[in-house]
N, C-alpha and C. Protein backbone atom coordinates (compact mmCIF):
# COMPACT_ATOMS: atom_id res chain seq x y z
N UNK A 1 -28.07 -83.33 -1.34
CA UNK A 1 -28.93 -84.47 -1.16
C UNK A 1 -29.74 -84.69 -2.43
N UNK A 2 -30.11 -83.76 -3.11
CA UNK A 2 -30.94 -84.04 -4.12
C UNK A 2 -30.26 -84.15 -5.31
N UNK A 3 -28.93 -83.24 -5.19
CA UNK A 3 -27.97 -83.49 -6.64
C UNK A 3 -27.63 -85.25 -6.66
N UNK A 4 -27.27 -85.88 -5.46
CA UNK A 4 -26.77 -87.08 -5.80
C UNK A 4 -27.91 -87.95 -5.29
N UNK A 5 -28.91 -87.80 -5.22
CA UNK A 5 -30.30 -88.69 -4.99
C UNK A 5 -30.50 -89.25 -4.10
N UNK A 6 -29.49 -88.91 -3.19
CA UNK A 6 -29.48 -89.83 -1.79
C UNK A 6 -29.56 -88.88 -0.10
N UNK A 7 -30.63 -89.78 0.03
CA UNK A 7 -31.54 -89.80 1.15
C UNK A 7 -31.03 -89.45 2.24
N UNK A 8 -30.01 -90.25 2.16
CA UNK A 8 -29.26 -90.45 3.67
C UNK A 8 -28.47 -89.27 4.03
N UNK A 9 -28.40 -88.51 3.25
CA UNK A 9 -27.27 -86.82 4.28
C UNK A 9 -28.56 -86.12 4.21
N UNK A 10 -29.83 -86.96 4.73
CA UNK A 10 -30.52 -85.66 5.46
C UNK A 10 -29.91 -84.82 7.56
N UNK A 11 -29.01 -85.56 7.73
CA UNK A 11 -28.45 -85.42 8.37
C UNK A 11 -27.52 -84.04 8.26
N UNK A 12 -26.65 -84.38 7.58
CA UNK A 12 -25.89 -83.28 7.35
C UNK A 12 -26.80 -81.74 6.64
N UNK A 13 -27.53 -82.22 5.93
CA UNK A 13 -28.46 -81.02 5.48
C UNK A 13 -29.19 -80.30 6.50
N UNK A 14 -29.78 -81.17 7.66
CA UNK A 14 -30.49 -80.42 8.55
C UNK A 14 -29.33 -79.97 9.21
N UNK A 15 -28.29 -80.33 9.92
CA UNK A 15 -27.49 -79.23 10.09
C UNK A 15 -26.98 -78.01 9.56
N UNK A 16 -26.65 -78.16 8.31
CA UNK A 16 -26.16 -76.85 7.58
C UNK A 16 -27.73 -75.52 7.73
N UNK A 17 -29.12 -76.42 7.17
CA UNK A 17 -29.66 -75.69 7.46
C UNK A 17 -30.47 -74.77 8.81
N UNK A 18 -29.94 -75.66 9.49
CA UNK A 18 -30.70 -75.14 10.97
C UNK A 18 -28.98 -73.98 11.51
N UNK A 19 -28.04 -74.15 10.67
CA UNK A 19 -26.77 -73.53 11.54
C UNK A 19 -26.82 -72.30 11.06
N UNK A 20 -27.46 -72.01 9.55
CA UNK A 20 -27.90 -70.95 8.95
C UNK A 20 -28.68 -70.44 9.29
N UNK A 21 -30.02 -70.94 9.69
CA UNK A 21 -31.20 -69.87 10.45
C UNK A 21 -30.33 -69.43 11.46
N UNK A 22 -29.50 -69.64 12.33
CA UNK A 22 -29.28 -69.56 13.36
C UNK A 22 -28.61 -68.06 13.00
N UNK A 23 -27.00 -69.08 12.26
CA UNK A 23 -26.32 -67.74 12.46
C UNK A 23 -27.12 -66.42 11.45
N UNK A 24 -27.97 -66.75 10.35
CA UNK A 24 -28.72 -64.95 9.45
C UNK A 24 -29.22 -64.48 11.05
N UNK A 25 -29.98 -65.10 11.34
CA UNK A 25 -30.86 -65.19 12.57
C UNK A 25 -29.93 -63.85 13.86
N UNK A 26 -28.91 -64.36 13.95
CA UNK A 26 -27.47 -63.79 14.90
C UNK A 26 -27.83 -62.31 14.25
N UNK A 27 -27.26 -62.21 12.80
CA UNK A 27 -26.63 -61.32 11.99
C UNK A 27 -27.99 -60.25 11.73
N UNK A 28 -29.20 -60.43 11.29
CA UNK A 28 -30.22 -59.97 11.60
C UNK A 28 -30.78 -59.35 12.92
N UNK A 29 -30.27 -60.01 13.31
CA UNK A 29 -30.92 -58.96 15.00
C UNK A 29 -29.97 -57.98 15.73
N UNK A 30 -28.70 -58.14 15.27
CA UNK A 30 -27.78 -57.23 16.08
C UNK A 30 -26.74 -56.00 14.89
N UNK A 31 -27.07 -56.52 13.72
CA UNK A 31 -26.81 -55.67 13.06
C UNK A 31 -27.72 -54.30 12.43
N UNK A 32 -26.66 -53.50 12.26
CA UNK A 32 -26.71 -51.95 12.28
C UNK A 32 -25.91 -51.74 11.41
N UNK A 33 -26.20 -49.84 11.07
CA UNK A 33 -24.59 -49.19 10.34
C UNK A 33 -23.61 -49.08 10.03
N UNK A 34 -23.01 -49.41 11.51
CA UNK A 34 -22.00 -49.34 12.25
C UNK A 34 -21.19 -50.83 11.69
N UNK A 35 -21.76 -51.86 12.19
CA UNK A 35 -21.13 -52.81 12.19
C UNK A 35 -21.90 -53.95 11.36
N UNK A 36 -22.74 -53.80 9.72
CA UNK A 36 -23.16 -54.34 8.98
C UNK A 36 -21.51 -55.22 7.94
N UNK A 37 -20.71 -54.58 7.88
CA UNK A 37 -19.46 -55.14 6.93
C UNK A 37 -19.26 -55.87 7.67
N UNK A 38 -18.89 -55.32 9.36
CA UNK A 38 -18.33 -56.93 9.94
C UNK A 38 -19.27 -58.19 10.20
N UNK A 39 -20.56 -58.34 10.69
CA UNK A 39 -21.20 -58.86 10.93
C UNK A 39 -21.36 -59.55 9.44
N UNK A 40 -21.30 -59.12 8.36
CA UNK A 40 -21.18 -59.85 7.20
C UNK A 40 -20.04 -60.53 6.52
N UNK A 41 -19.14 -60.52 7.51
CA UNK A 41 -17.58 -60.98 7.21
C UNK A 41 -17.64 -62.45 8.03
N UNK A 42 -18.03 -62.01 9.41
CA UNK A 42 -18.13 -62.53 10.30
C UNK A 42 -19.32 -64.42 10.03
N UNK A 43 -20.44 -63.80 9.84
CA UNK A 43 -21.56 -64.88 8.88
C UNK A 43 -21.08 -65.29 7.75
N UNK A 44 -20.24 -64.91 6.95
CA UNK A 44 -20.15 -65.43 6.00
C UNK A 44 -18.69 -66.48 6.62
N UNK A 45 -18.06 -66.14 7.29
CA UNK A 45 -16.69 -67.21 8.18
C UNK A 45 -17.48 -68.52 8.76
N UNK A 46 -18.61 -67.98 9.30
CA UNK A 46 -19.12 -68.88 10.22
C UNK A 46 -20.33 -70.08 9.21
N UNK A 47 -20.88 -69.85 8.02
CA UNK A 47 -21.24 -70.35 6.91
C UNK A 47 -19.93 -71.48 6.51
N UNK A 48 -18.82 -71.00 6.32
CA UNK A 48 -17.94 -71.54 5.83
C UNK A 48 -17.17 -72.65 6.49
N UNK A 49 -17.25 -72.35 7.75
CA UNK A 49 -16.99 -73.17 8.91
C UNK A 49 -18.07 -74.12 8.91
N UNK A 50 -18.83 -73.97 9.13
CA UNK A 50 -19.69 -74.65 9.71
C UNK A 50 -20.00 -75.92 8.21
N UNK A 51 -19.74 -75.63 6.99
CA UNK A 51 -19.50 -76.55 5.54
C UNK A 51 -18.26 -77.17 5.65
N UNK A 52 -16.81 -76.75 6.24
CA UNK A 52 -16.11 -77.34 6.65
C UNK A 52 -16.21 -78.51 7.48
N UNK A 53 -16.91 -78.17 8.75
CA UNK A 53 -16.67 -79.34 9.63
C UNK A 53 -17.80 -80.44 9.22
N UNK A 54 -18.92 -79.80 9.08
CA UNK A 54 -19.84 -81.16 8.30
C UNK A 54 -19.36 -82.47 7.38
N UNK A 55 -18.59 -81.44 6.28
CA UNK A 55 -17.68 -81.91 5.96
C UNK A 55 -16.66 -82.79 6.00
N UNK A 56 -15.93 -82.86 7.01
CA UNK A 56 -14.85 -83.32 7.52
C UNK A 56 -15.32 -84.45 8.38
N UNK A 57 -16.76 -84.13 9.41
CA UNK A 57 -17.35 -85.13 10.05
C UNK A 57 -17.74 -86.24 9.12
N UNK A 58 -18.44 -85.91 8.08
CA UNK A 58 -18.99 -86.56 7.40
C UNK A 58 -18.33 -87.53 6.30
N UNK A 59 -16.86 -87.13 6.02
CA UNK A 59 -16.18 -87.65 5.51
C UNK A 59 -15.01 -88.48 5.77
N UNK A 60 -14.81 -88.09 6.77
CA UNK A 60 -13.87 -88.42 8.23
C UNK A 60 -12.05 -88.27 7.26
N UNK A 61 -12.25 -87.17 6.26
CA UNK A 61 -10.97 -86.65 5.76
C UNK A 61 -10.25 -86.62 6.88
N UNK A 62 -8.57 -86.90 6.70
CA UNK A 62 -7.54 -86.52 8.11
C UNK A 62 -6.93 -85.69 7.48
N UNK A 63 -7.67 -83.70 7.73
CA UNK A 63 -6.89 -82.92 7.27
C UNK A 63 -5.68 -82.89 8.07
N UNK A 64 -4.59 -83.08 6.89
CA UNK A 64 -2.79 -82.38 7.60
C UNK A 64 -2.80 -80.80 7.28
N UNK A 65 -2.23 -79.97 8.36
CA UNK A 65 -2.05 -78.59 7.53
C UNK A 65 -0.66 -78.66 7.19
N UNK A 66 0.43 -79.61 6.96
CA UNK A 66 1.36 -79.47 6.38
C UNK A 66 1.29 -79.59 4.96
N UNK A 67 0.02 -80.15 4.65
CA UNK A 67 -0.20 -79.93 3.16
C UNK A 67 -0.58 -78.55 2.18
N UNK A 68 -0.93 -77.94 3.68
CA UNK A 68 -1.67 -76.38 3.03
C UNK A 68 0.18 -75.58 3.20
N UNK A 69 0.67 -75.98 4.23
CA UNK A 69 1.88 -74.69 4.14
C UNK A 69 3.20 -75.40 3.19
N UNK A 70 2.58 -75.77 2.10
CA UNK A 70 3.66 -76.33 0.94
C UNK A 70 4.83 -74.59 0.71
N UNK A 71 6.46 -75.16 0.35
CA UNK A 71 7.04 -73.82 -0.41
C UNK A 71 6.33 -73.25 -1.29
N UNK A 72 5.85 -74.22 -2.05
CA UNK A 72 4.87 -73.32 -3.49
C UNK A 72 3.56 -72.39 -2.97
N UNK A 73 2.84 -72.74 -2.11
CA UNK A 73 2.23 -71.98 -1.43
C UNK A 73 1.99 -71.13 -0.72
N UNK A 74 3.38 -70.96 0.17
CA UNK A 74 4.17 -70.00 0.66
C UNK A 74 4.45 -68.74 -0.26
N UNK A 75 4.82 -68.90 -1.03
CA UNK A 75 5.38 -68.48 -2.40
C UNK A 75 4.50 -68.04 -3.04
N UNK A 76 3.34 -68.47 -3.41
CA UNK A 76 2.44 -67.24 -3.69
C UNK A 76 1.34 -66.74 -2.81
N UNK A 77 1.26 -66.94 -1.54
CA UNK A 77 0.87 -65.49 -0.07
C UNK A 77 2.43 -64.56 -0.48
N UNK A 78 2.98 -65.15 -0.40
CA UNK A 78 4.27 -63.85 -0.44
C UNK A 78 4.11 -62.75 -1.44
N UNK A 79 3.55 -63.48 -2.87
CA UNK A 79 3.30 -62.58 -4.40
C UNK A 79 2.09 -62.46 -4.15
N UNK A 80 1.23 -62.72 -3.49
CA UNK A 80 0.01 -61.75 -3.64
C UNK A 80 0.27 -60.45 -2.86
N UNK A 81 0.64 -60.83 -1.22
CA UNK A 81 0.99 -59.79 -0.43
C UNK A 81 1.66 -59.03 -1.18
N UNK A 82 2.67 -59.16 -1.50
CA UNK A 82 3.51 -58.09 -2.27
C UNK A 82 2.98 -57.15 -3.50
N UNK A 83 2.38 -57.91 -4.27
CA UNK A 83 1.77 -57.16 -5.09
C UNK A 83 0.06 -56.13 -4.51
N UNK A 84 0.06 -56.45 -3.47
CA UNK A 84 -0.91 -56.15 -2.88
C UNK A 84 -0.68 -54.74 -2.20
N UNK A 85 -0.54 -54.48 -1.43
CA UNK A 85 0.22 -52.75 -0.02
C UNK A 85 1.08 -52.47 -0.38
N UNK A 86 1.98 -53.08 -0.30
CA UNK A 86 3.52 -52.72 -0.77
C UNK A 86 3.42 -52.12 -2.18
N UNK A 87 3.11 -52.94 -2.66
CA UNK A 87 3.65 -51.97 -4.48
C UNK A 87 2.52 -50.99 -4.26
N UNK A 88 1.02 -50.96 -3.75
CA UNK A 88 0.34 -49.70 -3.89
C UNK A 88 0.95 -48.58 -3.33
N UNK A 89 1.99 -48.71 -2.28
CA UNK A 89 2.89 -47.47 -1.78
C UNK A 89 4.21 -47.15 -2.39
N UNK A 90 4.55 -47.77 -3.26
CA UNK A 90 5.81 -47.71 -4.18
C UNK A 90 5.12 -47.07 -5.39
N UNK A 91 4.18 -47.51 -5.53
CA UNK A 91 3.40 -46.34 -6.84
C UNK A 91 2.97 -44.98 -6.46
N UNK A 92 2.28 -45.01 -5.55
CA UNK A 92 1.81 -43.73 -5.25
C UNK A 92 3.12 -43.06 -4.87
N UNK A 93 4.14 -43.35 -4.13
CA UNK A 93 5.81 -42.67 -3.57
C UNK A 93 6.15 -42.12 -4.95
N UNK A 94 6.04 -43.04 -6.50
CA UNK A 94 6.97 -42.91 -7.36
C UNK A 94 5.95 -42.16 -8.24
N UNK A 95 4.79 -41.77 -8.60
CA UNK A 95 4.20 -41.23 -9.26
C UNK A 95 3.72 -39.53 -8.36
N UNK A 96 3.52 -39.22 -7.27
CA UNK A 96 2.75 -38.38 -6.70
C UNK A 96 3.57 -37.25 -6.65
N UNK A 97 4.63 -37.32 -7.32
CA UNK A 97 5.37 -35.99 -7.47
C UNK A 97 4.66 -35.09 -9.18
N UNK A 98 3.91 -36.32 -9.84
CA UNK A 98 3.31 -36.00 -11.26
C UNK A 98 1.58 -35.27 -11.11
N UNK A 99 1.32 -35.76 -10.00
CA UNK A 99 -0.05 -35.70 -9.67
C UNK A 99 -0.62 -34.20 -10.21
N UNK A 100 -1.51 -34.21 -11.44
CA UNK A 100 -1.63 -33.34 -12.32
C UNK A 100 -2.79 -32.33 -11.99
N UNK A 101 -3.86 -32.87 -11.21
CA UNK A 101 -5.08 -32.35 -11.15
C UNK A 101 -5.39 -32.95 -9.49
N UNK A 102 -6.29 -31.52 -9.08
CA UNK A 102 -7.33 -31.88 -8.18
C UNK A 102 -8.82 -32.09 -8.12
N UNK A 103 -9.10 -33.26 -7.47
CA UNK A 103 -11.09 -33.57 -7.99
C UNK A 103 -11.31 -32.04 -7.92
N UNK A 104 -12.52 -32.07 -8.90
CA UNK A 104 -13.47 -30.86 -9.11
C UNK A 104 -14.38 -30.99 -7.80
N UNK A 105 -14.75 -29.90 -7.37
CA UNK A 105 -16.02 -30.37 -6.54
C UNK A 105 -17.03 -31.07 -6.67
N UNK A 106 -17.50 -31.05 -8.16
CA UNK A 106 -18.61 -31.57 -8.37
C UNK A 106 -18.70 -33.22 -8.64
N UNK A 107 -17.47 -33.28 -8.69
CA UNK A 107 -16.92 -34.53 -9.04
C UNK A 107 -16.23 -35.25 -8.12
N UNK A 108 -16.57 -36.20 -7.13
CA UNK A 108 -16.11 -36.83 -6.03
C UNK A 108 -15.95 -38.26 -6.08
N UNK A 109 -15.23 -38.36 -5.82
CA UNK A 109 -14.27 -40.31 -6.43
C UNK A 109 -14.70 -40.92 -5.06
N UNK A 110 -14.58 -41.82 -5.31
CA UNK A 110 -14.87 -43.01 -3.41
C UNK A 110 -12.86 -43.19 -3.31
N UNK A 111 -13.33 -43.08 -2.05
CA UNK A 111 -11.84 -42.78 -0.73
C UNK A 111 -11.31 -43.77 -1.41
N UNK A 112 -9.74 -43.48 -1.54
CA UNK A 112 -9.16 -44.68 -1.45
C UNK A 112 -9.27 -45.79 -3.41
N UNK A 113 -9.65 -45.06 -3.61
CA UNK A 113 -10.89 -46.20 -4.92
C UNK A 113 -9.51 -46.20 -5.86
N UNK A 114 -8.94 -45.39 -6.42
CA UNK A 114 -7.76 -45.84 -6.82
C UNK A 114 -6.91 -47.06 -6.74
N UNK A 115 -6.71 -46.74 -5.32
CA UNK A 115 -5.75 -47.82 -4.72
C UNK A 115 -6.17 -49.08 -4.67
N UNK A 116 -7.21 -49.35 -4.49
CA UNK A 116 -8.17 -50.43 -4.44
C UNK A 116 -8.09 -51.18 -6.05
N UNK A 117 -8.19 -50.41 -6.78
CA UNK A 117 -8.31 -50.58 -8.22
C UNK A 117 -6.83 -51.00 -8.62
N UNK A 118 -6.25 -50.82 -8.15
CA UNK A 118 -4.63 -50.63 -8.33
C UNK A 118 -4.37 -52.29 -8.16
N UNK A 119 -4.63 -52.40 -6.68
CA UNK A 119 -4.27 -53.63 -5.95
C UNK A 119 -4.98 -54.89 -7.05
N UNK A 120 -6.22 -54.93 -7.33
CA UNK A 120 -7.13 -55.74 -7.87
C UNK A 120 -6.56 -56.17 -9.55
N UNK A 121 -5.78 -55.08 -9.91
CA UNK A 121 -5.77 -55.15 -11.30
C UNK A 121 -4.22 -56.10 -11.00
N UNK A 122 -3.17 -55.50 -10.22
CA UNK A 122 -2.16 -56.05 -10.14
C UNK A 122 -2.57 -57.98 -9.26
N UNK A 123 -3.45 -58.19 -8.84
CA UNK A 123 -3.94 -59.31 -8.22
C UNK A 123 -4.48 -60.21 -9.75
N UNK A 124 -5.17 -59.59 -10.26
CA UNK A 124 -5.41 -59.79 -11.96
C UNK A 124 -4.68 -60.64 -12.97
N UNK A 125 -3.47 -59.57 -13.15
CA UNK A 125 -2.03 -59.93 -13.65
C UNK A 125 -1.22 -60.90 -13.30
N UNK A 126 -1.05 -61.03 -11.84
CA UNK A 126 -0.92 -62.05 -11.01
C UNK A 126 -1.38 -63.39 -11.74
N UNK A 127 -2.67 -63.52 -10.94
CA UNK A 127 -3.36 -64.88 -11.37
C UNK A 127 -3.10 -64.99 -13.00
N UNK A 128 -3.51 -64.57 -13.68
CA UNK A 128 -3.07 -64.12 -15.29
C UNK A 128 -1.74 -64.89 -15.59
N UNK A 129 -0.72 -64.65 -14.78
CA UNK A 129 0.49 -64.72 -14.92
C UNK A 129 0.79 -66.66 -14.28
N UNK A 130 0.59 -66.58 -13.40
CA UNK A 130 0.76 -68.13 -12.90
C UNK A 130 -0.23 -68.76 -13.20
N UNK A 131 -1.43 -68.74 -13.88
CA UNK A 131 -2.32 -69.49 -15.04
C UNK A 131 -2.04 -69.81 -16.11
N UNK A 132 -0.47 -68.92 -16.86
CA UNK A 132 -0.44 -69.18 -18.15
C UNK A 132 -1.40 -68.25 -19.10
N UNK A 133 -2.07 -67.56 -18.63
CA UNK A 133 -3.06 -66.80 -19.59
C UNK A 133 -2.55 -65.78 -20.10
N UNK A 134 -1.74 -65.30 -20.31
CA UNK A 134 -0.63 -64.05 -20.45
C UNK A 134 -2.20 -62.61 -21.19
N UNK A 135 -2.88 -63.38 -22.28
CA UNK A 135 -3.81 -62.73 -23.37
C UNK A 135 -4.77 -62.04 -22.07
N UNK A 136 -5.31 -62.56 -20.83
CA UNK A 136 -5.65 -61.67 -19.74
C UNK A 136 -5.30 -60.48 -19.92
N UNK A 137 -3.61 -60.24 -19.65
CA UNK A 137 -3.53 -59.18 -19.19
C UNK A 137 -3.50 -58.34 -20.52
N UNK A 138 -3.65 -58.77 -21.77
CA UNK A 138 -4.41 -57.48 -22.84
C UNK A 138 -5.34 -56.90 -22.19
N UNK A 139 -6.49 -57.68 -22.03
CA UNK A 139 -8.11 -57.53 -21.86
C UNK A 139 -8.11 -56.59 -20.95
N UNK A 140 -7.35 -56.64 -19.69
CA UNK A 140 -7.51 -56.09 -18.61
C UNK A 140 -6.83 -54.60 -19.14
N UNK A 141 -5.69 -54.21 -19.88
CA UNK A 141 -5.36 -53.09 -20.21
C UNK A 141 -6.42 -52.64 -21.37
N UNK A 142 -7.12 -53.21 -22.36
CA UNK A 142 -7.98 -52.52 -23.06
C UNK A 142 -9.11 -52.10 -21.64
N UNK A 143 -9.54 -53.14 -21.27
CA UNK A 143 -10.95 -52.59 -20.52
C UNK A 143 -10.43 -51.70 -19.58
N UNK A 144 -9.27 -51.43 -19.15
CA UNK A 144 -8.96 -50.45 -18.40
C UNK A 144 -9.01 -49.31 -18.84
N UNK A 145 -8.71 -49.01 -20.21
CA UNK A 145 -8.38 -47.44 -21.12
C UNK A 145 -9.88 -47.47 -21.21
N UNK A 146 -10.47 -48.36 -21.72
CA UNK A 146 -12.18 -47.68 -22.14
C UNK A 146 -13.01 -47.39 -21.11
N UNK A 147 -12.30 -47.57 -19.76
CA UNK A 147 -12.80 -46.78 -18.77
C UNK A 147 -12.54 -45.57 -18.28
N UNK A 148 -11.30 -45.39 -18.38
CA UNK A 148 -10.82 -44.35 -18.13
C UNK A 148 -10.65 -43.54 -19.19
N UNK A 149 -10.99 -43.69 -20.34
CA UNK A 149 -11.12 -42.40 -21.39
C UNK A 149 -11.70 -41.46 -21.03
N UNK A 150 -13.00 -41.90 -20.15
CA UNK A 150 -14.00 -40.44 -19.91
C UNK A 150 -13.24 -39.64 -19.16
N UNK A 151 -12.88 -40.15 -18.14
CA UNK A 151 -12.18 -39.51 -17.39
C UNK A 151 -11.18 -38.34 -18.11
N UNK A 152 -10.45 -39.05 -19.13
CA UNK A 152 -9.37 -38.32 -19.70
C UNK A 152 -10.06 -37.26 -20.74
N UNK A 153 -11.06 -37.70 -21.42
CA UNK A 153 -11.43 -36.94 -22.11
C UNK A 153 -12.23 -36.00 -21.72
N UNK A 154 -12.80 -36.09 -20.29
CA UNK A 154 -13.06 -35.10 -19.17
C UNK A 154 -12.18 -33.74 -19.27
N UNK A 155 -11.14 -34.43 -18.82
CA UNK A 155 -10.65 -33.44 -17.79
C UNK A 155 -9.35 -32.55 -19.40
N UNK A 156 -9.39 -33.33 -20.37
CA UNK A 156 -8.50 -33.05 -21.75
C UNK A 156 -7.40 -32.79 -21.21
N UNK A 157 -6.86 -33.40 -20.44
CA UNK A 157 -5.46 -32.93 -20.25
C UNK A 157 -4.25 -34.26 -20.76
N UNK A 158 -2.97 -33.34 -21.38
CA UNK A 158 -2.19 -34.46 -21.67
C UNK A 158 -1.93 -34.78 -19.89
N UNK A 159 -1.55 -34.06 -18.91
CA UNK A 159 -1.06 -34.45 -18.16
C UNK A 159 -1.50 -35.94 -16.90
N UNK A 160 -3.09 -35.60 -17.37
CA UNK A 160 -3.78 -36.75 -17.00
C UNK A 160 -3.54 -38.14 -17.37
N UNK A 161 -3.53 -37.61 -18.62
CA UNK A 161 -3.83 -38.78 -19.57
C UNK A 161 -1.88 -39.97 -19.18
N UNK A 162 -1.10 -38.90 -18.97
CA UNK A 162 0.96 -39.22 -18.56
C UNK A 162 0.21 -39.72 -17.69
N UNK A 163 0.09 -39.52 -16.40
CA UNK A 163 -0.06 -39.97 -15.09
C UNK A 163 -1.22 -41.19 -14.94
N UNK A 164 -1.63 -41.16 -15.82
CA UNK A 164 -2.61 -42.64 -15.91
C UNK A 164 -1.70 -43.60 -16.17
N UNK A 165 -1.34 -43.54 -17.64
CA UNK A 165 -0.40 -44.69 -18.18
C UNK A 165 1.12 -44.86 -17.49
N UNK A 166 1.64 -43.81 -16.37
CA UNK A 166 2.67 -44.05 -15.88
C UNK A 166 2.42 -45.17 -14.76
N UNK A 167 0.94 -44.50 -14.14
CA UNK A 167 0.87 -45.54 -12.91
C UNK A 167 0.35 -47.01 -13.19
N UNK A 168 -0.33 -47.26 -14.82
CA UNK A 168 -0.71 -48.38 -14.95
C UNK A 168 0.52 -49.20 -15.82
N UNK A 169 1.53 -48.55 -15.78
CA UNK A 169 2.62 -49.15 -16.39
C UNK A 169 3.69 -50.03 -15.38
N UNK A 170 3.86 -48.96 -14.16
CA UNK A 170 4.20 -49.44 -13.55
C UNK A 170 3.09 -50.41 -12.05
N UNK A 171 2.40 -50.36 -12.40
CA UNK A 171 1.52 -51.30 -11.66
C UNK A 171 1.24 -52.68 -12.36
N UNK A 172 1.38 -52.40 -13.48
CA UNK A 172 1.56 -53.86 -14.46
C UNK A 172 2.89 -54.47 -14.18
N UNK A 173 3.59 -53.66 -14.67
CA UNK A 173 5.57 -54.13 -14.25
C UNK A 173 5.53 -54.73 -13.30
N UNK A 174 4.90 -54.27 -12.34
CA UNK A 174 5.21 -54.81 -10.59
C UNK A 174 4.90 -56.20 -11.05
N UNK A 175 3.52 -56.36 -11.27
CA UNK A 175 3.04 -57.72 -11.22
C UNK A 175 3.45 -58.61 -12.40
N UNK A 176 3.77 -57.88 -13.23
CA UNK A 176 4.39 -59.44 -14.11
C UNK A 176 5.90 -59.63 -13.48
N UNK A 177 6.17 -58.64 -13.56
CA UNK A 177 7.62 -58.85 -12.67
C UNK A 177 7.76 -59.91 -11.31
N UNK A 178 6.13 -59.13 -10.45
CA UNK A 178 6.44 -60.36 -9.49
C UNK A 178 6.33 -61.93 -9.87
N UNK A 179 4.96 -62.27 -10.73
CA UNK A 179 4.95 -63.39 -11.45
C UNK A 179 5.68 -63.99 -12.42
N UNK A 180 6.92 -63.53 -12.91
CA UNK A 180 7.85 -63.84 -13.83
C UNK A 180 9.01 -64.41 -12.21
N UNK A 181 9.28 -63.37 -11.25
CA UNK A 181 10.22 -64.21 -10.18
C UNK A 181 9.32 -65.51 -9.71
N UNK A 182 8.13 -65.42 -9.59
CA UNK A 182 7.27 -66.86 -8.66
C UNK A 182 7.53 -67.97 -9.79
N UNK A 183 7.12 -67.68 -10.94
CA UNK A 183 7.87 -68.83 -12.03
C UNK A 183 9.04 -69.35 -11.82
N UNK A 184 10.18 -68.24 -11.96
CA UNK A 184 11.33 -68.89 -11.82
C UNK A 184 11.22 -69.65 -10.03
N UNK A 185 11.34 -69.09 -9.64
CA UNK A 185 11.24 -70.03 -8.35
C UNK A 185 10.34 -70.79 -8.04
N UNK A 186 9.51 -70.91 -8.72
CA UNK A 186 8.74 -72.47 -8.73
C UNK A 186 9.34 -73.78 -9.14
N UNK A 187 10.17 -73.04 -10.19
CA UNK A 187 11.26 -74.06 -11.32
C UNK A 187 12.52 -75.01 -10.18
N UNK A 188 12.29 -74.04 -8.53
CA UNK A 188 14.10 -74.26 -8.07
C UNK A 188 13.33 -75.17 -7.10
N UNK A 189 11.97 -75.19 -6.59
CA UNK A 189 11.62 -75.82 -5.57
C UNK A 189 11.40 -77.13 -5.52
């Protein structure tokens, strides 16, 4: 209302803002420990919704969802998914026979944090890849080594140091690989 100077979507504003007291309002009183991630998954859906339909009322758009389930779109849920679970279990299957070292005690990683890191970087490459930005995926392999040097220079082992660059070699492969097939088959659709 105030970006475009006009008066008149005080309408729509008092909705968005009264749907927000409501739902923090929800999310504030019943959240806990336990269930703070979902309740914040959950408010943040219902935020989003609720900008949607204002939206849509207010504009009287005639969303089609045959426009959202295009082949090309199809086509990359398929290359994200894929580069996503799947290749994180084809890496860990194809590398964990190398697995060089066990955490120190004193030294404790967050669960899972690998894999997570894995998925994100190959999601990275991805976008990288069907943007045209190819010079991304330098950046992302330098800033990756200058993180993980400590690590390596931690623990001084060559064997660390193999099993890093095996799994970020082939976690790169995956994903340009998958984004080199979504190209070509973008080309056939």
């Amino acid at each position: 209302m105030l970006i475009v100077w006009d008066i008149s979507f005080w309408r729509p504003v008092l909705i968005i803002m009264c749907s927000h007291l409501l739902i923090d309002g929800f999310k504030m009183t019943f959240q806990n420990e336990r269930n703070g991630r979902l309740l914040f998954l959950m408010d943040q859906l219902l935020h989003f919704l609720v900008l949607v339909i204002v939206w849509y009322y207010w504009t009287g758009f005639a969303f089609d969802p045959i426009y959202i389930f295009t082949p090309v779109h199809l086509l990359y849920v398929a290359a994200v998914l894929a580069v996503a679970n799947p290749a994180s279990i084809l890496i860990k299957t194809m590398i964990s026979r190398w697995m060089p070292f066990t955490e120190p005690k004193d030294k404790t990683s967050l669960q899972d944090a690998g894999k997570y890191i894995g998925i994100l970087e190959r999601l990275f490459v991805l976008a990288f890849i069907l943007s045209g930005h190819w010079e991304g995926i330098g950046f992302l392999i330098a800033a990756k080594s200058v993180f993980r040097f400590g690590d390596i220079k931690e623990y001084e082992g060559l064997k660390l140091m193999e099993y890093f660059i095996i799994g970020t070699l082939l976690s790169f492969g995956i994903a340009i690989f998958t984004g080199l097939v979504v190209l070509y088959l973008k080309t056939m659709l």
